[in-house]
Protein backbone atom coordinates (compact mmCIF):
# COMPACT_ATOMS: atom_id res chain seq x y z
CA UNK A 1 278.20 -36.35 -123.50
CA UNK A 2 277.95 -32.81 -123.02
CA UNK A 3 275.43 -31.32 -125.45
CA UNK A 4 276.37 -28.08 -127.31
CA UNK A 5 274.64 -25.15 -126.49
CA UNK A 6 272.97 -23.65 -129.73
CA UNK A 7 272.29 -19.96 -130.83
CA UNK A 8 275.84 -18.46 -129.35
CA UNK A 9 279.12 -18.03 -131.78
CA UNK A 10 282.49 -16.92 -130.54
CA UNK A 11 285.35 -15.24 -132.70
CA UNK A 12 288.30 -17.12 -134.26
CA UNK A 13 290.12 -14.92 -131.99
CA UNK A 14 288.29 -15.52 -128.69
CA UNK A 15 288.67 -19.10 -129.87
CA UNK A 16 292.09 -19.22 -129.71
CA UNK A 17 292.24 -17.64 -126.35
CA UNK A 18 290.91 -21.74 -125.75
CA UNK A 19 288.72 -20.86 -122.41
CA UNK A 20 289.34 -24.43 -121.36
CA UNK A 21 292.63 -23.29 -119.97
CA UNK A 22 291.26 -21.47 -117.26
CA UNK A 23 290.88 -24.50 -115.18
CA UNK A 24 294.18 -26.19 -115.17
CA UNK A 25 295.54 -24.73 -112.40
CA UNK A 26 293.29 -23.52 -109.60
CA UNK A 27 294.12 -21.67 -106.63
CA UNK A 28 291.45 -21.63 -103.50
CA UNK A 29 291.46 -19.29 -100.63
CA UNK A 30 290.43 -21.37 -97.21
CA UNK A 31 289.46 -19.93 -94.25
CA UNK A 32 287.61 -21.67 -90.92
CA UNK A 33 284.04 -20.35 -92.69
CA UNK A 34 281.49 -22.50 -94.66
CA UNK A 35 282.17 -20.03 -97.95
CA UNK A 36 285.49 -21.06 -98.41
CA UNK A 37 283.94 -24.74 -98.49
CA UNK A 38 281.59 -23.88 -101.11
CA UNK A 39 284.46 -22.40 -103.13
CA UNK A 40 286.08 -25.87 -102.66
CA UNK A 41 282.95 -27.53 -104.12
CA UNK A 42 282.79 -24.91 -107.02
CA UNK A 43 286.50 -25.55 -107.86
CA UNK A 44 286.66 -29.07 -107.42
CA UNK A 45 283.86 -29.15 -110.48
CA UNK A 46 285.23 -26.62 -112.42
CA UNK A 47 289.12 -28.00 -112.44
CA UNK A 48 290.07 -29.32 -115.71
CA UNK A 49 291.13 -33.62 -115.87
CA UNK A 50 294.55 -33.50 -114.53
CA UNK A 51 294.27 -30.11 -113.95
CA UNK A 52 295.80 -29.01 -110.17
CA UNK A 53 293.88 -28.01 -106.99
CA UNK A 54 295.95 -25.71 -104.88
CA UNK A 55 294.56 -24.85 -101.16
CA UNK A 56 296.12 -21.92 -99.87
CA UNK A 57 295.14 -20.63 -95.85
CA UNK A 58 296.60 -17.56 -94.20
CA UNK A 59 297.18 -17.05 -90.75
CA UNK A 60 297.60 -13.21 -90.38
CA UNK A 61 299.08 -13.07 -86.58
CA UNK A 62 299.59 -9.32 -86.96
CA UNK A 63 295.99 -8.55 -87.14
CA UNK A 64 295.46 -10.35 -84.16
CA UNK A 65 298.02 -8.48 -82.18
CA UNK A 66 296.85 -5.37 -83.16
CA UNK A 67 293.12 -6.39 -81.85
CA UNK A 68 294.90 -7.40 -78.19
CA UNK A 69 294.88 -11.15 -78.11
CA UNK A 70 297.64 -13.08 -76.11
CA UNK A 71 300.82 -13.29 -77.79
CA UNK A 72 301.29 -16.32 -75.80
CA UNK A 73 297.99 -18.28 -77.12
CA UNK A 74 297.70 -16.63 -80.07
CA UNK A 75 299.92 -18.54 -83.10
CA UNK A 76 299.00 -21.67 -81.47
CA UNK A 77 295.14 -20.97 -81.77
CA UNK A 78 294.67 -19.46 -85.45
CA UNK A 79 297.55 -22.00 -86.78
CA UNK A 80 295.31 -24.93 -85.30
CA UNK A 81 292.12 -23.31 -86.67
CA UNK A 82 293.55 -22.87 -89.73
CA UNK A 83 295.10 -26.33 -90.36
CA UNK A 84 291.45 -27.92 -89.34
CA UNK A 85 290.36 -25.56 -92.07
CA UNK A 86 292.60 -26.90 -94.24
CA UNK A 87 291.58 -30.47 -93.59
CA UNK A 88 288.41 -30.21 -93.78
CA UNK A 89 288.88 -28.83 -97.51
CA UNK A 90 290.94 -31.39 -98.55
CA UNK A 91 288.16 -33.76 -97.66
CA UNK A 92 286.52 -32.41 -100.24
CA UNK A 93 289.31 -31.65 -102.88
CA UNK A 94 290.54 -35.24 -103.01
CA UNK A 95 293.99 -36.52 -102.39
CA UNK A 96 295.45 -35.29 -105.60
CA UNK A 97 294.94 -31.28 -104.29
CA UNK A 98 298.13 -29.88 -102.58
CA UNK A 99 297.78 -27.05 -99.61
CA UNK A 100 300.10 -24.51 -98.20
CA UNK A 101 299.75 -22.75 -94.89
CA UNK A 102 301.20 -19.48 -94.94
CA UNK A 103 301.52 -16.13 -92.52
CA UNK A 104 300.77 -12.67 -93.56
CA UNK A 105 297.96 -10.40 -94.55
CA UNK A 106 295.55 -12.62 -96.58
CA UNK A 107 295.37 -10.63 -99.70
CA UNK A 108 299.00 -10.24 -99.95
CA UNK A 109 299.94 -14.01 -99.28
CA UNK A 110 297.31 -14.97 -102.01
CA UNK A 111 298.76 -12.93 -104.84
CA UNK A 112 302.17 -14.19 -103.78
CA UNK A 113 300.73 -18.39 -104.14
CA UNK A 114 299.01 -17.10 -107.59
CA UNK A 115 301.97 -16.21 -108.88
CA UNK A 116 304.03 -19.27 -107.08
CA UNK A 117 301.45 -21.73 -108.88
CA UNK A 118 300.82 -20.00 -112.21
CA UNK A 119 297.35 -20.19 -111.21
CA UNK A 120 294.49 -19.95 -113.95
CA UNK A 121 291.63 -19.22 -111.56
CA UNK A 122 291.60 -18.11 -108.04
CA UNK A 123 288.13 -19.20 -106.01
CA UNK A 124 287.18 -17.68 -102.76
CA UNK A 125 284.27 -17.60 -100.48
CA UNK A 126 282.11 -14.34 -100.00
CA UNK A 127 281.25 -13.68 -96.50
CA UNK A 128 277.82 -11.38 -97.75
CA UNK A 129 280.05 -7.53 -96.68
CA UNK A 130 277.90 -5.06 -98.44
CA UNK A 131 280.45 -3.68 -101.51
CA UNK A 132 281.07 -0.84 -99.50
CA UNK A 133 282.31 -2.28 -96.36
CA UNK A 134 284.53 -4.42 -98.34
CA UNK A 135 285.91 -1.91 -100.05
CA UNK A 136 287.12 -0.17 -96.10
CA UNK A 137 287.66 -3.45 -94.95
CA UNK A 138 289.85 -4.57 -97.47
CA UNK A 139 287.91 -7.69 -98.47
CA UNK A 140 289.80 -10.35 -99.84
CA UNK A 141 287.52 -11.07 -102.41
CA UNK A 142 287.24 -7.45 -103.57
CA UNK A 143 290.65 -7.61 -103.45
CA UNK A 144 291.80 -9.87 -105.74
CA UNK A 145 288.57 -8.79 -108.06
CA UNK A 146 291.13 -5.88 -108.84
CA UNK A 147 294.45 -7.29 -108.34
CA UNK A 148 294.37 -10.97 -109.15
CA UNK A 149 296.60 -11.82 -112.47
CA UNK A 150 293.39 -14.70 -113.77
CA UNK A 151 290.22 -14.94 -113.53
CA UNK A 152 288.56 -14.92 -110.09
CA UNK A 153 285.52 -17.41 -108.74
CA UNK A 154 283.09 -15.81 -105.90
CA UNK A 155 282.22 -19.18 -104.83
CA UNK A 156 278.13 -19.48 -103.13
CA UNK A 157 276.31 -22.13 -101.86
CA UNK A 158 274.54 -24.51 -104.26
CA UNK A 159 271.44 -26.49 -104.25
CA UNK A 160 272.69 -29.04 -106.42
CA UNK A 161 276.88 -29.09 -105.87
CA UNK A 162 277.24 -32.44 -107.35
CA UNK A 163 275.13 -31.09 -110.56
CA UNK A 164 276.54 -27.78 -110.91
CA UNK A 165 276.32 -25.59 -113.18
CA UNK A 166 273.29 -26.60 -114.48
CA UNK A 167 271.97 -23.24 -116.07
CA UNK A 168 274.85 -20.13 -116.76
CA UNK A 169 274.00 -16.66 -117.73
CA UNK A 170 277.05 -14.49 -119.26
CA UNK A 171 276.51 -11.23 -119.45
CA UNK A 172 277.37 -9.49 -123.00
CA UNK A 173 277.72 -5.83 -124.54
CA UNK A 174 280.64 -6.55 -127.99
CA UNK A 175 283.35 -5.54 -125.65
CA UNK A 176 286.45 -7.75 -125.62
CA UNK A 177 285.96 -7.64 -121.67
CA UNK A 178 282.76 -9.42 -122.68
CA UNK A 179 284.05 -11.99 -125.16
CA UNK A 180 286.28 -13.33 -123.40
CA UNK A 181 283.41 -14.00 -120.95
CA UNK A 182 281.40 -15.26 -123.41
CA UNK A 183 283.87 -17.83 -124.87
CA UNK A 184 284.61 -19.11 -121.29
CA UNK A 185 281.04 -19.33 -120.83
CA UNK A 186 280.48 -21.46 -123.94
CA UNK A 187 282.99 -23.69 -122.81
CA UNK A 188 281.47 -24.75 -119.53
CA UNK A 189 278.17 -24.84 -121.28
CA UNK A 190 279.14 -27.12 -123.62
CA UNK A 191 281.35 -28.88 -120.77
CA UNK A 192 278.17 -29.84 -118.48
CA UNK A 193 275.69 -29.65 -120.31
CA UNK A 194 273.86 -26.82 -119.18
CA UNK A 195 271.53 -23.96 -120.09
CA UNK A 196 273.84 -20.73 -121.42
CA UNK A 197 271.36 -17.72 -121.12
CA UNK A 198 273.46 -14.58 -122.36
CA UNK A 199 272.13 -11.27 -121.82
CA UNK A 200 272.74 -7.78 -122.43
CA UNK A 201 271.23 -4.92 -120.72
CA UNK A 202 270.35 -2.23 -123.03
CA UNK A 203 269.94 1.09 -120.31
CA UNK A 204 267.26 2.43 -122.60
CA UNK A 205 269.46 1.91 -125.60
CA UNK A 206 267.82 -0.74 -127.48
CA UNK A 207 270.23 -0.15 -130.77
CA UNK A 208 272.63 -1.49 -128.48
CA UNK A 209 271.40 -4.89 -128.57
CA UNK A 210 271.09 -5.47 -132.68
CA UNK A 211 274.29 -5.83 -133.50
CA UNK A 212 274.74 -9.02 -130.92
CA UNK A 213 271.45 -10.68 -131.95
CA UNK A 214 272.99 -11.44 -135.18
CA UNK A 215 275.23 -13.31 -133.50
CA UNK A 216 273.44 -14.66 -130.31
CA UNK A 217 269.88 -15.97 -131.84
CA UNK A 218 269.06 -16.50 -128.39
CA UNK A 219 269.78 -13.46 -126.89
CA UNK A 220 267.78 -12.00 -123.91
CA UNK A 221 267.57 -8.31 -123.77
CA UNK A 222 266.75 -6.08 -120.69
CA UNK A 223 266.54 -2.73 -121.00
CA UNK A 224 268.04 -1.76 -117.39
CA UNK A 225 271.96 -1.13 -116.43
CA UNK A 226 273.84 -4.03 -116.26
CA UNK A 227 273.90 -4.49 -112.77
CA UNK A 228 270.11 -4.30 -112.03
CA UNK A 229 269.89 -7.16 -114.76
CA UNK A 230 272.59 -9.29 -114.26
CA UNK A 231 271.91 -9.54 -110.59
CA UNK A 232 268.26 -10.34 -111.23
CA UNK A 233 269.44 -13.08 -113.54
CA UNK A 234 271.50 -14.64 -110.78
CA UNK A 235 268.89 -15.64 -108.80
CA UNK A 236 267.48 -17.57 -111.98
CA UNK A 237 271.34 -19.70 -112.65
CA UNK A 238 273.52 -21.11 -110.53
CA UNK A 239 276.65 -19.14 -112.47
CA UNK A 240 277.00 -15.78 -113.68
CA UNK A 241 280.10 -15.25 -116.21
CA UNK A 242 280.80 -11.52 -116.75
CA UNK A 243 283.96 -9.98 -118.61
CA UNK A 244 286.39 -7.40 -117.03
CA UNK A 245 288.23 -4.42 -118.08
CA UNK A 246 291.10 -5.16 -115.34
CA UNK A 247 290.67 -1.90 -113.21
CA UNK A 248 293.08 -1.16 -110.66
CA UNK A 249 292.91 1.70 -107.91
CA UNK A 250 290.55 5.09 -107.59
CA UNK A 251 288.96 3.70 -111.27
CA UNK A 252 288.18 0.40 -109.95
CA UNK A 253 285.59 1.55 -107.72
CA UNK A 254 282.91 1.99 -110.79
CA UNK A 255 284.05 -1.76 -111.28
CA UNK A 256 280.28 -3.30 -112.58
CA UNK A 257 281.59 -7.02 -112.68
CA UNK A 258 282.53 -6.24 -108.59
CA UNK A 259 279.36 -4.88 -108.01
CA UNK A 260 277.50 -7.98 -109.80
CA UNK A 261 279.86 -9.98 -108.09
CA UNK A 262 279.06 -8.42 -104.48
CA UNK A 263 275.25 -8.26 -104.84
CA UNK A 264 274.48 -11.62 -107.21
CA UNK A 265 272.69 -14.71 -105.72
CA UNK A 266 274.79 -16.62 -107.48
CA UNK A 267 278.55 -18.05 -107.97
CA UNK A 268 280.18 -15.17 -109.98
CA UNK A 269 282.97 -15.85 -112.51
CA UNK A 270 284.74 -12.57 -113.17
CA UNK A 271 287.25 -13.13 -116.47
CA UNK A 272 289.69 -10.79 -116.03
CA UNK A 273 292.56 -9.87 -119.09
């Protein structure tokens, strides 16, 4: 039985958000990399009891043309890589998870299957772009950290994948952006049993931090800026939950949960509105 995690309340309202909900129907983007396997690992855990598994791979033949490979080889070669891909992450999903191979430009094609499959959580794989070259190469992951309609999973490799989570950090501040997080981070807590570590970084402002350690008994404070101390906490858990504002466009690029998300050592969970 999973043991409850003492020293953290959430509101009646966050409470009737239920956090279990967002994983009952999961969405995973696969690619022919070993990231998009660890998101399949990370999903298959966090997937609710007769909750669905959806594997989604996109073969974008376009972007191949424009880079000058052979028209004549070229469907043939990235639909067979992409159906071994797809294979090999059904191996690990189990029978019950459905998959869909689709053509287009990644990002685009994954919104589209979100919104086909209701999905509650997307997962993806990060392939280590520094923030900045994701941002001008349009990395899917950065991507749907902006434009995804549910929460978003940067899936990373973990020690321990059949024991995981074992230890969670959730990063807090009173927002609503962060309660949400919170509550979803409770849940999983409480779900696996594992250590729920929630922090708030102060930036110098230690008044900040008095309000929430009323509530939170455990709290851990740090006086740096949220991203300096929620990525330094990732390499201590093997999840970080953070809270977003849902920032699309030019204002999206002072995103903190994408920067934590980029930079952590960790699996990221980004709870989006």
């Amino acid at each position: 039985m999973a043991r409850r995690t003492p020293g953290v309340r959430v509101t009646a309202m966050s409470a009737r958000r239920d956090p279990n909900v967002v994983f009952d129907r999961i969405v995973v983007g696969i690619d022919d990399s070993p990231p998009s396997l660890d998101a399949v690992r990370r999903a298959v855990r966090l997937r609710n009891p007769g909750g669905s598994l959806h594997l989604v791979s996109v073969v974008n033949l376009a972007a191949a043309a424009a880079a000058g490979w052979s028209a004549a080889t070229m469907a043939e070669e990235l639909e067979a890589s992409a159906r071994t891909a797809l294979e090999e992450a059904r191996e690990i999903a189990g029978g019950d998870a459905t998959s869909r191979l689709v053509e287009g430009r990644p990002v685009t094609c994954l919104l589209a299957e979100l919104e086909r499959e209701s999905a509650t959580l997307v997962c993806v794989g990060t392939h280590g772009l520094r923030r900045a070259e994701a941002i001008l190469l349009g990395g899917v992951a950065t991507s749907l950290l902006h434009e995804a309609p549910c929460p978003v999973l940067v899936a990373r490799s973990a020690s321990d994948a059949d024991r995981w989570p074992r230890s969670i950090a959730v990063g807090v501040d009173g927002s609503a952006p962060a309660e949400r997080a919170a509550a979803v981070a409770l849940h999983l807590a409480e779900r696996f049993g594992a250590e729920l570590r929630p922090v708030v970084a102060t930036h110098g402002k230690e008044t900040a931090a008095e309000a929430l350690q009323e509530q939170l008994p455990r709290l851990e404070v740090d006086p740096r800026g949220p991203v300096d101390a929620l990525v330094d906490v990732s390499r201590q858990v093997d999840l970080l939950v953070v809270g977003s504002r849902g920032l699309h466009g030019v204002r999206a690029l002072g995103s903190v949960s994408e920067r934590i998300a980029h930079q952590a050592q960790c699996s990221v969970l980004v709870v989006r509105p």
